[in-house]
N, C-alpha and C. Protein backbone atom coordinates (compact mmCIF):
# COMPACT_ATOMS: atom_id res chain seq x y z
N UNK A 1 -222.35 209.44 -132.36
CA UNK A 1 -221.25 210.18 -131.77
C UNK A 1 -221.73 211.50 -131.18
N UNK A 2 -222.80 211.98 -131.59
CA UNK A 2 -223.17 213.76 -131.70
C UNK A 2 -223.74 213.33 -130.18
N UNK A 3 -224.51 211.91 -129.92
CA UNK A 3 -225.54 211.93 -128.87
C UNK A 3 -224.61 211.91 -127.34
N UNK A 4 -223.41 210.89 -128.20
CA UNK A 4 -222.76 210.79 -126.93
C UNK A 4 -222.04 211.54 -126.30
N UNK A 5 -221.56 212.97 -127.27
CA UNK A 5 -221.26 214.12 -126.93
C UNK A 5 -222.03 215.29 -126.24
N UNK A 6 -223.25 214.89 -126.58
CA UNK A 6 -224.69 215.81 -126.09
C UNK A 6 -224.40 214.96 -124.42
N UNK A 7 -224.58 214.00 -124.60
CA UNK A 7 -224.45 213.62 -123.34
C UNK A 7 -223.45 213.44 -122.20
N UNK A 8 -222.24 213.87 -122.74
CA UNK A 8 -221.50 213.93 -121.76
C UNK A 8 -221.45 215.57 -121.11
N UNK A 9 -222.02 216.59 -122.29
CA UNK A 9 -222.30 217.69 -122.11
C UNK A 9 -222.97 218.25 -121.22
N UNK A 10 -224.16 217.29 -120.96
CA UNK A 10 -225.47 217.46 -120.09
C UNK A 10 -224.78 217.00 -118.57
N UNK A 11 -224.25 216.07 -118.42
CA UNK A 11 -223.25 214.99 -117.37
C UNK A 11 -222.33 216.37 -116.38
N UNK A 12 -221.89 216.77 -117.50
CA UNK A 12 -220.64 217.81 -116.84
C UNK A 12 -221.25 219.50 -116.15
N UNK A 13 -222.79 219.57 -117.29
CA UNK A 13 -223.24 220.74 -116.72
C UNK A 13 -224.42 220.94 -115.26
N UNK A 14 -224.72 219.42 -114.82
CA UNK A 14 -225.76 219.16 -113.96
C UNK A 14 -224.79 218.68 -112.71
N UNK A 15 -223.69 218.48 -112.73
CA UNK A 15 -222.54 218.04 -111.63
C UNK A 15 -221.79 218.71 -110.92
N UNK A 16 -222.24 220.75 -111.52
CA UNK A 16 -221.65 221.58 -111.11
C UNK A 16 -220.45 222.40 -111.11
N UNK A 17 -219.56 221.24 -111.79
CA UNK A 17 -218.50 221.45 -111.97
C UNK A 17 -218.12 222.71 -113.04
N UNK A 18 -217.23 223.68 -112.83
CA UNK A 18 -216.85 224.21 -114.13
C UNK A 18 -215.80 223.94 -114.79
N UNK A 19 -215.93 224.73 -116.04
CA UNK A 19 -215.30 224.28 -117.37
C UNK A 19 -213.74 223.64 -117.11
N UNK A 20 -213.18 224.22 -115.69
CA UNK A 20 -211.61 223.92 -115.18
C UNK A 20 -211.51 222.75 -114.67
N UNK A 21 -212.72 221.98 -113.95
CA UNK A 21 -212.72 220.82 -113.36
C UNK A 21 -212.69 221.07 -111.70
N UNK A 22 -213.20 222.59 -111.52
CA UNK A 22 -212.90 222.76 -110.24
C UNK A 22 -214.42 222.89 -110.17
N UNK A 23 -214.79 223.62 -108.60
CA UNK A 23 -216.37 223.66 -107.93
C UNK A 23 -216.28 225.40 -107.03
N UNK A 24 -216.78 226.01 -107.57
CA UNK A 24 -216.36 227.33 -106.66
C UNK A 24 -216.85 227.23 -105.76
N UNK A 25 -216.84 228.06 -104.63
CA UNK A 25 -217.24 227.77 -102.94
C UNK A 25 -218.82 228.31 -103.08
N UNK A 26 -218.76 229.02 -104.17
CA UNK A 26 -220.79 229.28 -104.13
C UNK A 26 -221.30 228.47 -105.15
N UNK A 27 -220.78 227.32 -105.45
CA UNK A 27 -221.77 226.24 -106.59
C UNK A 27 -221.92 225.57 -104.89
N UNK A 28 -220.60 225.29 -104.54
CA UNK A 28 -220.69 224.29 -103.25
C UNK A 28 -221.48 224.59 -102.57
N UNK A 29 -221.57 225.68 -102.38
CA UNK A 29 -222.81 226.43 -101.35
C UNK A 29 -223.99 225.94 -101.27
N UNK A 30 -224.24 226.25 -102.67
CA UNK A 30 -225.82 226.50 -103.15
C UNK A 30 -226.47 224.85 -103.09
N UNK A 31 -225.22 224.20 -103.48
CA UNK A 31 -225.78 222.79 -102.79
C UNK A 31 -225.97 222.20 -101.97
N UNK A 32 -224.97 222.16 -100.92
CA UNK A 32 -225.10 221.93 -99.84
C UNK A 32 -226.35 222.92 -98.76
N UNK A 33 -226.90 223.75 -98.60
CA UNK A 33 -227.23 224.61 -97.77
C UNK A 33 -228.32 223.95 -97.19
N UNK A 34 -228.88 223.47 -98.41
CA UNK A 34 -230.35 222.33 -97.46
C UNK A 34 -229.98 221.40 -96.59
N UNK A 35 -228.83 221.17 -96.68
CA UNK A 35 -228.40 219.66 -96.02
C UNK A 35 -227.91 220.31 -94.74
N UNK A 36 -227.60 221.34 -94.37
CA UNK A 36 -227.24 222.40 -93.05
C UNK A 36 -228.33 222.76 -92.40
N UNK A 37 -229.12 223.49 -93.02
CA UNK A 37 -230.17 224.57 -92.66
C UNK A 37 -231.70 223.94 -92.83
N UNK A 38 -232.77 224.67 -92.37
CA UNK A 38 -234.01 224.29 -92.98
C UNK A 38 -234.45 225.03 -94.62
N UNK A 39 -234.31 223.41 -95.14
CA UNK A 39 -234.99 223.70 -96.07
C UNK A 39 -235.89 223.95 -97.27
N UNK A 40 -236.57 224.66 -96.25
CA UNK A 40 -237.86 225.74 -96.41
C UNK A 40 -237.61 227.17 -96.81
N UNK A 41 -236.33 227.09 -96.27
CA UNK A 41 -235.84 229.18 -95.96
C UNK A 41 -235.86 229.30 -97.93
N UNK A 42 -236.42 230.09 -97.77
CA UNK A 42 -236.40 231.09 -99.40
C UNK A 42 -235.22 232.31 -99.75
N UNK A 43 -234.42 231.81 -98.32
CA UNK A 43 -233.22 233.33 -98.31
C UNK A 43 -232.71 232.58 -97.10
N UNK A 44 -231.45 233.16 -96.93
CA UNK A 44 -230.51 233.72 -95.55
C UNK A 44 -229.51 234.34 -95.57
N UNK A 45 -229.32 235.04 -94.80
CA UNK A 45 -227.97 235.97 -94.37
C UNK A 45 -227.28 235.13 -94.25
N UNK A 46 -225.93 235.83 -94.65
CA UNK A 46 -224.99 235.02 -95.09
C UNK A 46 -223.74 236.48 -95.14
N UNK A 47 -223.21 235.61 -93.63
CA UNK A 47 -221.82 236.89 -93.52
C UNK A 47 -220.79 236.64 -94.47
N UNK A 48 -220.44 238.48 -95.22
CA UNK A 48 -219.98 238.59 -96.57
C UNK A 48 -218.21 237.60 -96.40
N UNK A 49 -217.80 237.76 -95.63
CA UNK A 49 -216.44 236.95 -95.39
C UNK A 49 -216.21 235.67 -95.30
N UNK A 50 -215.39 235.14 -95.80
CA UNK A 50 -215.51 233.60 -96.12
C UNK A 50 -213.52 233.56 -95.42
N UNK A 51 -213.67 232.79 -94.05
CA UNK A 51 -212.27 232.78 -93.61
C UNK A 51 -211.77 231.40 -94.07
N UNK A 52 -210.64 230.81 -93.47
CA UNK A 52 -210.31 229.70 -93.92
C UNK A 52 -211.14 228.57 -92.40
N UNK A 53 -210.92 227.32 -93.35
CA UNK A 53 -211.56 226.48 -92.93
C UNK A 53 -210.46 225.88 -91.35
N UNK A 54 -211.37 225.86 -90.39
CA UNK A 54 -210.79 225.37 -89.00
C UNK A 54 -210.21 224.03 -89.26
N UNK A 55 -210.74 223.08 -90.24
CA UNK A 55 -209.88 221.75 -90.35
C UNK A 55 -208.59 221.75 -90.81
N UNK A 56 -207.26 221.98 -89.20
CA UNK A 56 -206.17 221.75 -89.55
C UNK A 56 -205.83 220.92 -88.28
N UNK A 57 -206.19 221.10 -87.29
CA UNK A 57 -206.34 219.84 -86.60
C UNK A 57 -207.51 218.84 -86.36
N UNK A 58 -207.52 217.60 -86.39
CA UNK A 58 -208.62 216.43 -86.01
C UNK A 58 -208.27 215.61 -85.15
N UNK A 59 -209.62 214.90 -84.53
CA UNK A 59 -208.93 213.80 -83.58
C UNK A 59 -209.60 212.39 -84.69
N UNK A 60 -208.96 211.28 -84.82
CA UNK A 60 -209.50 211.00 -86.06
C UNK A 60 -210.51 209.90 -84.75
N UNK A 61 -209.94 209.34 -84.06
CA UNK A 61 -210.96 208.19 -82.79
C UNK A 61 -212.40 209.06 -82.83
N UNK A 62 -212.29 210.24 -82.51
CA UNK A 62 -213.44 211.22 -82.03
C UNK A 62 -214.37 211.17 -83.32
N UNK A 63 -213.53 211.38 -84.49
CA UNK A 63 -214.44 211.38 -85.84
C UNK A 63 -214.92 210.10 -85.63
N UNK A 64 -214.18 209.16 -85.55
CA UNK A 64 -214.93 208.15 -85.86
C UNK A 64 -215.97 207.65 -85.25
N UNK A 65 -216.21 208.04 -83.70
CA UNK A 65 -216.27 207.58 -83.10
C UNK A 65 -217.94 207.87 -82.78
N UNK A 66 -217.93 209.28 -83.05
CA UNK A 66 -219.17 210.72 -83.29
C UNK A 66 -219.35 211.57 -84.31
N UNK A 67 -218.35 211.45 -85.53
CA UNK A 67 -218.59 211.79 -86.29
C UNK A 67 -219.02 211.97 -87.83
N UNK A 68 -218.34 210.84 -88.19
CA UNK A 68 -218.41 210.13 -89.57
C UNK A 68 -219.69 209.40 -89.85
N UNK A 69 -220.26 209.51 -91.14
CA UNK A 69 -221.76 209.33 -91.11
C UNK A 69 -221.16 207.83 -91.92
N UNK A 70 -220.00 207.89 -92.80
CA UNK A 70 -219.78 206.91 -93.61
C UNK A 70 -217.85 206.58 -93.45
N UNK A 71 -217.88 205.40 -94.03
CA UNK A 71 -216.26 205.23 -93.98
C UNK A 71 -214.96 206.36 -94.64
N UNK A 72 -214.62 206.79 -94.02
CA UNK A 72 -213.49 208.23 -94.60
C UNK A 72 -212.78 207.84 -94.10
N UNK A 73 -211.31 207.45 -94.90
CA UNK A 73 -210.08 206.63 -94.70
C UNK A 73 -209.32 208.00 -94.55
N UNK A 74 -208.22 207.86 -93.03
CA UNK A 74 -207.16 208.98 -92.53
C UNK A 74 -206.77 209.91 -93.54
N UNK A 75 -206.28 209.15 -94.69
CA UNK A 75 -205.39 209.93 -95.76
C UNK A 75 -206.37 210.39 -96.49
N UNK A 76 -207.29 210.74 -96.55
CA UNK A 76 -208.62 211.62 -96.95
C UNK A 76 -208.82 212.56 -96.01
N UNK A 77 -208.84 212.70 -94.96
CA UNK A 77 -208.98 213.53 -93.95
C UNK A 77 -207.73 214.54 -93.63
N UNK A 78 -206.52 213.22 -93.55
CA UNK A 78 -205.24 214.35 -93.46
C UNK A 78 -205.38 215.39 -94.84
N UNK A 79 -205.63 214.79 -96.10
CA UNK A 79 -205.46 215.78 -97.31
C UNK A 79 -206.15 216.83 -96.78
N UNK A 80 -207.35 217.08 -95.97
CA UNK A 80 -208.67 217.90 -96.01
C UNK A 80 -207.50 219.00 -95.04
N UNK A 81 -207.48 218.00 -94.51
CA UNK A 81 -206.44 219.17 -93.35
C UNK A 81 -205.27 219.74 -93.41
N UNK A 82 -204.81 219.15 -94.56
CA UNK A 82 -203.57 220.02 -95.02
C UNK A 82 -203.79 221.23 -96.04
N UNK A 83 -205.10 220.75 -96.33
CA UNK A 83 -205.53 221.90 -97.33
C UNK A 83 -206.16 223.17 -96.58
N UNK A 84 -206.21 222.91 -95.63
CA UNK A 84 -207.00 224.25 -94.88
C UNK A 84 -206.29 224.32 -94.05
N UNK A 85 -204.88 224.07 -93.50
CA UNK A 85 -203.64 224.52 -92.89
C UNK A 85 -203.10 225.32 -93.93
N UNK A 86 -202.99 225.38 -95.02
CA UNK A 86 -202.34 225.53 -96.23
C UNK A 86 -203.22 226.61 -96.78
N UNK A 87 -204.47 226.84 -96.74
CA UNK A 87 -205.25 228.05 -97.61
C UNK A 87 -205.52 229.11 -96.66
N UNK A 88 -204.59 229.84 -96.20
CA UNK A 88 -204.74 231.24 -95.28
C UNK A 88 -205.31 232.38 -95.50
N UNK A 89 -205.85 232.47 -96.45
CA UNK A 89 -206.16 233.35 -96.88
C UNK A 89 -207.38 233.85 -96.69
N UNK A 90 -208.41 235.21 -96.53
CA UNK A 90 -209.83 234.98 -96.40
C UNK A 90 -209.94 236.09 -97.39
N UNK A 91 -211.26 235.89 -98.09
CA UNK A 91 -212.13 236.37 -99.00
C UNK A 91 -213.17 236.51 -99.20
N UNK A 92 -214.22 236.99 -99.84
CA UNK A 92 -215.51 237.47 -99.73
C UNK A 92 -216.58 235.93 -100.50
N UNK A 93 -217.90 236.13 -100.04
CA UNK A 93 -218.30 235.29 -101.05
C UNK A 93 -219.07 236.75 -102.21
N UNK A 94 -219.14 235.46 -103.31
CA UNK A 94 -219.56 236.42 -104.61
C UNK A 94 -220.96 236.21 -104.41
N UNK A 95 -221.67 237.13 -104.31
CA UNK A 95 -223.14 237.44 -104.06
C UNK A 95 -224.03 237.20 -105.33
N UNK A 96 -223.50 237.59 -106.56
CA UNK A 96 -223.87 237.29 -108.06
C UNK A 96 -224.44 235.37 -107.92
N UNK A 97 -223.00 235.03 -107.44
CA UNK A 97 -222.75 232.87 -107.25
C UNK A 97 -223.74 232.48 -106.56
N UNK A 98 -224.72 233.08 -105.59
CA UNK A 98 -225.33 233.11 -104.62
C UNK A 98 -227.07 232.83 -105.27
N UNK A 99 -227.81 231.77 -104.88
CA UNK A 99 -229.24 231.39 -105.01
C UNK A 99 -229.72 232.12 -103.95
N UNK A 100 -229.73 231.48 -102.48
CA UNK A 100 -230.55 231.73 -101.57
C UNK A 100 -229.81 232.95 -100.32
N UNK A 101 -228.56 233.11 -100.28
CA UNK A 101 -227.87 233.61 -99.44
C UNK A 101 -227.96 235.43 -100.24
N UNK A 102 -227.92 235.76 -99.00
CA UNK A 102 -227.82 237.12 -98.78
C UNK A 102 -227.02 238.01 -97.89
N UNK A 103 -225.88 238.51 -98.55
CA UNK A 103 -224.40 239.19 -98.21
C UNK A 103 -224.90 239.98 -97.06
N UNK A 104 -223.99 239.91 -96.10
CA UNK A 104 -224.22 241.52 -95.47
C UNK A 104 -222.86 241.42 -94.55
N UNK A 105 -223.07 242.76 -93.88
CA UNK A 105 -221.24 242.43 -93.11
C UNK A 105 -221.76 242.69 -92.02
N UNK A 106 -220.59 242.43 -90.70
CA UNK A 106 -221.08 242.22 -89.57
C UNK A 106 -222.25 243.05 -89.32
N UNK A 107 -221.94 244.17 -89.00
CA UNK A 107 -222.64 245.62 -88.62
C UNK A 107 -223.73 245.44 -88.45
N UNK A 108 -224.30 244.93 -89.77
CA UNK A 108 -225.76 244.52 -90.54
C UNK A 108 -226.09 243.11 -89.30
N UNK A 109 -225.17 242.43 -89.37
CA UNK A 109 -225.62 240.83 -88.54
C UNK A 109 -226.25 241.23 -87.15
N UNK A 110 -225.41 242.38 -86.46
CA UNK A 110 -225.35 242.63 -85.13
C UNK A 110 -226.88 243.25 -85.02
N UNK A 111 -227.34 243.82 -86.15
CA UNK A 111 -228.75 244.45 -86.33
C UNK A 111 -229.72 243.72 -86.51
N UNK A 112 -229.40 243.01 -87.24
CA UNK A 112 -230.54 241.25 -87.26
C UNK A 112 -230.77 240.70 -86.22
N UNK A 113 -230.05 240.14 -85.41
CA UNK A 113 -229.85 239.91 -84.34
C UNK A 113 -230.36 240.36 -83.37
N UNK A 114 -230.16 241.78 -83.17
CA UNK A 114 -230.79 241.97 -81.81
C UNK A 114 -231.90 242.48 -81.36
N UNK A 115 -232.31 241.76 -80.62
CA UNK A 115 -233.96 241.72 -80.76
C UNK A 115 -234.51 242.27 -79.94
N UNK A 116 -233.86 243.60 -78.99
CA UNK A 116 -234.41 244.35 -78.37
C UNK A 116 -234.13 246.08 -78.98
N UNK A 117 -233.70 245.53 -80.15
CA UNK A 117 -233.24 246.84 -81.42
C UNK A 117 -232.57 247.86 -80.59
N UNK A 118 -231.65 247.49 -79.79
CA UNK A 118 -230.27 247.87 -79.15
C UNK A 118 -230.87 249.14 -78.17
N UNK A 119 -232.25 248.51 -77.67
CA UNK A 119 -232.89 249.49 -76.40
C UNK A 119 -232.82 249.53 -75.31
N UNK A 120 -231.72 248.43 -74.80
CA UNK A 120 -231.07 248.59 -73.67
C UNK A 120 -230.06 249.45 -73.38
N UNK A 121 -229.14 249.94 -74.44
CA UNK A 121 -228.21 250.57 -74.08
C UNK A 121 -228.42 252.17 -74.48
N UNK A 122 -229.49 252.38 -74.76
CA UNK A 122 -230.29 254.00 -75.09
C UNK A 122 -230.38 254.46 -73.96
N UNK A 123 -229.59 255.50 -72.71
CA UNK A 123 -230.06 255.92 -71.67
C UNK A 123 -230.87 256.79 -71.43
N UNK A 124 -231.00 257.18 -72.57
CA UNK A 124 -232.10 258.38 -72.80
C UNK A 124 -233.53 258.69 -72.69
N UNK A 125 -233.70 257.12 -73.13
CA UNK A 125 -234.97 256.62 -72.67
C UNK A 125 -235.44 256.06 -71.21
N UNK A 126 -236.36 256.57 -70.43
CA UNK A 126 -236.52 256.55 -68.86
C UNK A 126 -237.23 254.78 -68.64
N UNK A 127 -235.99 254.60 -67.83
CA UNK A 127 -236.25 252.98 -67.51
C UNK A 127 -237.70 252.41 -67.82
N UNK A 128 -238.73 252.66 -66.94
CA UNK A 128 -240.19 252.51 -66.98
C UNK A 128 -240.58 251.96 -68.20
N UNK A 129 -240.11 253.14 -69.16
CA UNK A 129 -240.64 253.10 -70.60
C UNK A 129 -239.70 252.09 -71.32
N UNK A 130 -238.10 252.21 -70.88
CA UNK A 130 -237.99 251.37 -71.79
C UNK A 130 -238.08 249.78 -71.75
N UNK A 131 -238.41 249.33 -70.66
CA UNK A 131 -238.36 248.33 -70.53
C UNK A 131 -239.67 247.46 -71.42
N UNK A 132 -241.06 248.54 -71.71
CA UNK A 132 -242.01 248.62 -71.74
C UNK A 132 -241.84 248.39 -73.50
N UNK A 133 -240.79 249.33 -74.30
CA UNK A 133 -240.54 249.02 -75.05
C UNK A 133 -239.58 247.80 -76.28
N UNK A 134 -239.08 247.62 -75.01
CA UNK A 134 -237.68 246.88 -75.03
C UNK A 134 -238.85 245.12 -74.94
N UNK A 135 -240.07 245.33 -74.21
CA UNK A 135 -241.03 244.08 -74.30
C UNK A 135 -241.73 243.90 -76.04
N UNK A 136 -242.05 245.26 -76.57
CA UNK A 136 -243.03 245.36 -77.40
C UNK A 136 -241.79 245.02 -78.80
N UNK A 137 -240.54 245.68 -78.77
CA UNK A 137 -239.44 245.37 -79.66
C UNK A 137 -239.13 243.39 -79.97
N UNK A 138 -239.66 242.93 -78.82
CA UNK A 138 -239.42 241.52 -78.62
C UNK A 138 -240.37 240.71 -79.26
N UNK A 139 -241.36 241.16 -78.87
CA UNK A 139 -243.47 240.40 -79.62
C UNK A 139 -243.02 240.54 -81.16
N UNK A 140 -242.45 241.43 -80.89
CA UNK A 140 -242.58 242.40 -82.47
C UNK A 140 -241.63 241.18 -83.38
N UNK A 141 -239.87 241.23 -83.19
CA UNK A 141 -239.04 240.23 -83.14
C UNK A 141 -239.29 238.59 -83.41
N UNK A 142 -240.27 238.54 -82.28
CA UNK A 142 -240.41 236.81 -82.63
C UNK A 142 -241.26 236.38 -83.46
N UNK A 143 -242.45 237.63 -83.79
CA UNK A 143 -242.97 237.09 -85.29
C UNK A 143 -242.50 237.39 -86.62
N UNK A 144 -241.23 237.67 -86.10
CA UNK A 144 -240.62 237.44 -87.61
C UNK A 144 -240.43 235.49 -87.90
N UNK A 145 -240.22 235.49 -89.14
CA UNK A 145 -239.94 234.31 -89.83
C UNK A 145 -238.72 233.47 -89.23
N UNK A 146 -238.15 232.43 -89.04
CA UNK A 146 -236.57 231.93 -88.37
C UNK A 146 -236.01 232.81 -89.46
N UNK A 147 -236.06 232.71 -91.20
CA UNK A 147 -234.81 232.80 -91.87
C UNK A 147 -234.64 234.44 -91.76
N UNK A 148 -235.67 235.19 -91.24
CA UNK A 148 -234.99 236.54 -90.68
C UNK A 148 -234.87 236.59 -89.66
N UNK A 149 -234.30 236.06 -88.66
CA UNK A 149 -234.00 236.13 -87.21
C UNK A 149 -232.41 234.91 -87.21
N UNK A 150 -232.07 235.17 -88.70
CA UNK A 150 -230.53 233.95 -88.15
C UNK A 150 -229.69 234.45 -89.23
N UNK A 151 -228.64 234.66 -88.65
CA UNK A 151 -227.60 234.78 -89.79
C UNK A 151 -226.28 233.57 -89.80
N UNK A 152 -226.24 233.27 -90.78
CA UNK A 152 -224.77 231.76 -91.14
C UNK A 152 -223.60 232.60 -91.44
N UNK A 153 -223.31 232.09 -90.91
CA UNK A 153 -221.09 232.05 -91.68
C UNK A 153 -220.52 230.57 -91.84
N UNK A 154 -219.78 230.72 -93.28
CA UNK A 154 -219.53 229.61 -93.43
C UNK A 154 -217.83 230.05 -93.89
N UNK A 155 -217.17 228.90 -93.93
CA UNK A 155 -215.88 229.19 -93.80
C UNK A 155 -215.64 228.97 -95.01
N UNK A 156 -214.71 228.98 -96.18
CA UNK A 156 -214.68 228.42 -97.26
C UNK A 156 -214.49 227.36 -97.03
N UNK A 157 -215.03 226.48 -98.47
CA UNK A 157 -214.76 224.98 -98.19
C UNK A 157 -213.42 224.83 -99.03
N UNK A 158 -212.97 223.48 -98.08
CA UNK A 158 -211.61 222.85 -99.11
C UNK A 158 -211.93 221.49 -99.60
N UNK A 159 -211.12 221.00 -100.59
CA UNK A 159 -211.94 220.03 -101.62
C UNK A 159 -210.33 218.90 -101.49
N UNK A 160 -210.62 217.65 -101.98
CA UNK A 160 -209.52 216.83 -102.29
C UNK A 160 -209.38 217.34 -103.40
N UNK A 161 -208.16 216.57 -104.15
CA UNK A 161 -207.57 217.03 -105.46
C UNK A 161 -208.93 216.10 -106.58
N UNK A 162 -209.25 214.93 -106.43
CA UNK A 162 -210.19 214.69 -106.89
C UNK A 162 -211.58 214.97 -106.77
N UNK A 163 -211.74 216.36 -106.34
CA UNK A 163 -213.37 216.74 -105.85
C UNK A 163 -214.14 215.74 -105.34
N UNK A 164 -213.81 214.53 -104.72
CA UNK A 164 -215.13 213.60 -104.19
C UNK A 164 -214.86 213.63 -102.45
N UNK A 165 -214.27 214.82 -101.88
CA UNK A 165 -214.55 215.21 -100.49
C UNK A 165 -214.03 216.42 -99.93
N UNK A 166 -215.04 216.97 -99.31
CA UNK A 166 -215.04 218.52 -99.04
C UNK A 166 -215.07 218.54 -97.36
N UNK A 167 -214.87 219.51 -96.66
CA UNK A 167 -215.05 219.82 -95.41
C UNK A 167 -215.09 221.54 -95.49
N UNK A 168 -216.12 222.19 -94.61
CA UNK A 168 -216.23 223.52 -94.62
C UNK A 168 -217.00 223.84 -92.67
N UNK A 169 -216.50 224.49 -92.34
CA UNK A 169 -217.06 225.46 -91.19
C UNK A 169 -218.42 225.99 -91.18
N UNK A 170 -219.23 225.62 -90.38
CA UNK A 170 -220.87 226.20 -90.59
C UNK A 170 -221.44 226.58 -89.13
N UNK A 171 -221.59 228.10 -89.17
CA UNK A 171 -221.92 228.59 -87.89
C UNK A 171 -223.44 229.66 -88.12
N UNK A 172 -224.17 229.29 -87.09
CA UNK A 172 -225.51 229.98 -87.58
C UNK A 172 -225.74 230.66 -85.70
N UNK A 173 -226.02 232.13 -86.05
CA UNK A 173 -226.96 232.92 -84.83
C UNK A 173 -228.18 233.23 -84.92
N UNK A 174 -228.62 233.02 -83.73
CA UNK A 174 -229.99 233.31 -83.71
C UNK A 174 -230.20 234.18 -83.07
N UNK A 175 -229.73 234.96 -81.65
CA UNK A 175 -229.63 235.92 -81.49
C UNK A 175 -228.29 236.85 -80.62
N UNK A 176 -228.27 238.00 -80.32
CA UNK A 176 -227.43 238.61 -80.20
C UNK A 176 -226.35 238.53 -79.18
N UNK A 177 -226.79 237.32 -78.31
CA UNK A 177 -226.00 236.52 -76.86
C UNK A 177 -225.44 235.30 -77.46
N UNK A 178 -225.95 234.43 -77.18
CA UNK A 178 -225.33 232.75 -77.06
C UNK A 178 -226.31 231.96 -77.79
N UNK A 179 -227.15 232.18 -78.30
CA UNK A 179 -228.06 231.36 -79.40
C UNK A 179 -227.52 231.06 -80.42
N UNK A 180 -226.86 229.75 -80.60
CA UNK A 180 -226.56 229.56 -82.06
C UNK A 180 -226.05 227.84 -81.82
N UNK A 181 -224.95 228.06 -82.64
CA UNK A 181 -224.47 226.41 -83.30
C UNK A 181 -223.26 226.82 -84.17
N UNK A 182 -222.40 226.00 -83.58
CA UNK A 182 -221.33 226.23 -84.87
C UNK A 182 -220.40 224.80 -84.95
N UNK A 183 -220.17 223.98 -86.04
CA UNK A 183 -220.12 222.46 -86.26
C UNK A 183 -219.29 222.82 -87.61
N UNK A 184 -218.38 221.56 -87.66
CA UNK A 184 -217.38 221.06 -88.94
C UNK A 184 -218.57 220.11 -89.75
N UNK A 185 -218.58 220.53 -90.72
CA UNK A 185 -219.07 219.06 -91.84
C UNK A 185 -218.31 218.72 -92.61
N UNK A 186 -218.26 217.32 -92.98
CA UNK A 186 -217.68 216.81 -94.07
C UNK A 186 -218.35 216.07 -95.39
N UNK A 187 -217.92 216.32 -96.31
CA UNK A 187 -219.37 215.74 -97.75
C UNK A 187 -218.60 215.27 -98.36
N UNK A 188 -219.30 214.16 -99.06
CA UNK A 188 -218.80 213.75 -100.24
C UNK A 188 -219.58 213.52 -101.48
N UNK A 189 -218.83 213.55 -102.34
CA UNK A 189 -219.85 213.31 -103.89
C UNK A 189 -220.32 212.36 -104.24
N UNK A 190 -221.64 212.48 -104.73
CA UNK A 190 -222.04 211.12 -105.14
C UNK A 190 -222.22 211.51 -106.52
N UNK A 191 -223.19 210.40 -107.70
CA UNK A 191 -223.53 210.92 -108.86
C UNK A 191 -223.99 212.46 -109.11
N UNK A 192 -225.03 212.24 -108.25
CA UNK A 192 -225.57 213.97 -108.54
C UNK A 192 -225.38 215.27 -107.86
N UNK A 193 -224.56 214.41 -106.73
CA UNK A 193 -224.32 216.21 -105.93
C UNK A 193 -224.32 215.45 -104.47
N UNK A 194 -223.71 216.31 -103.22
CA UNK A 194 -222.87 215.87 -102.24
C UNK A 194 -223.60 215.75 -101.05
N UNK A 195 -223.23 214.84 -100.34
CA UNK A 195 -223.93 214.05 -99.06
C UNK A 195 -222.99 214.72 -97.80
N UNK A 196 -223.85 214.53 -96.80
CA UNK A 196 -222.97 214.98 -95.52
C UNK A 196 -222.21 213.27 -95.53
N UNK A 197 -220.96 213.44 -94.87
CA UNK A 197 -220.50 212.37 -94.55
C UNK A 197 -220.16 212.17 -93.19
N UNK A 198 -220.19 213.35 -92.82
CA UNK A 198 -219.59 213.48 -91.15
C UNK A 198 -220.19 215.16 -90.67
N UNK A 199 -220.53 215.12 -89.35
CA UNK A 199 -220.22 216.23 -88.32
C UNK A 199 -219.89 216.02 -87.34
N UNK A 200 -219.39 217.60 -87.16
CA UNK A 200 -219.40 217.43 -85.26
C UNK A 200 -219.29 218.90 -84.77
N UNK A 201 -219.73 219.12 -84.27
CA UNK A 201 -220.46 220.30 -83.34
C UNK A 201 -219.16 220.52 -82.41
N UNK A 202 -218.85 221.90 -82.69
CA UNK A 202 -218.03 222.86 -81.84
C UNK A 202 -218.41 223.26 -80.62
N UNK A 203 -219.59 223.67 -80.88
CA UNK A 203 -220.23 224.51 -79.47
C UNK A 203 -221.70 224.68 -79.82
N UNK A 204 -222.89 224.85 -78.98
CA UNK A 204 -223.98 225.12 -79.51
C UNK A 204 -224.83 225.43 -78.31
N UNK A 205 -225.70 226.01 -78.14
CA UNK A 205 -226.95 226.35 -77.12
C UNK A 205 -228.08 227.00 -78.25
């Protein structure tokens, strides 16, 4: 009896779940992030605001059609979408909940980002030179690492009532113009932790 209690113990603490039967949006995180991102990254920025999730409208033909990696029946999808019509609210992520992500607020993003360390708009500095610098700010820039040259936002995720399917917002910049990606995913649970089941890409260059 003791073993089979040890073991359901071990079951409940490797599945993520906490003690309520729920999944906070940074267990979800921390799992999913490889399955988004490269990963290799030992860190990423990670904007401190967590809004609500864009899935309140779908086209379900389009999912199916380009998006769904596996079979996801309507009334799984409508739930997803009533739940993030329904959760208005936005909130921070908890940085403590956090493995690889690293908080910062916009301000900070807009500084990551720009990779001419905002030497275009210095008039002070005499064209000639800055352009000269505004080259050397750039060399400088691209040998940084990708996971310091990108910052993610992710939207909170919403869950079915039985935790075995999630959908969350995932948008990543690379730099301070039009470099990026921003795409819906959808996951679901398996024994040990959650699979993409679907995307589809919003916008991206």
């Amino acid at each position: 009896m003791n073993k089979v209690v040890f073991l359901l113990f071990i079951f409940f603490c490797q599945s993520g779940f906490s003690q309520s039967g729920q999944i906070s949006k940074e267990e979800f995180l921390n799992e999913i992030f490889n399955q988004v991102a490269d990963s290799n990254f030992s860190k990423f920025y990670l904007i401190h605001e967590a809004s609500p999730c864009s899935f309140k409208r779908y086209d379900y033909g389009e999912w199916v059609k380009y998006g769904l990696k596996e079979n996801i029946t309507i009334d799984i999808l409508n739930e997803l979408a009533k739940k993030s019509y329904l959760d208005t609210s936005t909130n921070n992520w908890n940085q403590d909940g956090l493995t690889k992500a690293i908080c910062i607020e916009r301000k900070q993003a807009s500084a990551i980002l720009d990779s001419a360390n905002d030497m275009e708009r210095k008039e002070a500095v005499a064209k000639g030179k800055k352009k000269k610098i505004i080259r050397e700010e750039l060399n400088e820039w691209n040998k940084k690492p990708p996971e310091e040259k990108l910052v993610f936002y992710f939207s909170k995720p919403e869950f079915t009532d039985d935790l075995q399917y999630a959908v969350i917002n995932v948008v990543y910049r690379c730099d301070d113009k039009a470099c990026g990606m921003g795409a819906t995913y959808l996951f679901s649970r398996t024994d040990h932790d959650w699979k993409v089941a679907g995307k589809m890409i919003s916008w991206g260059n």
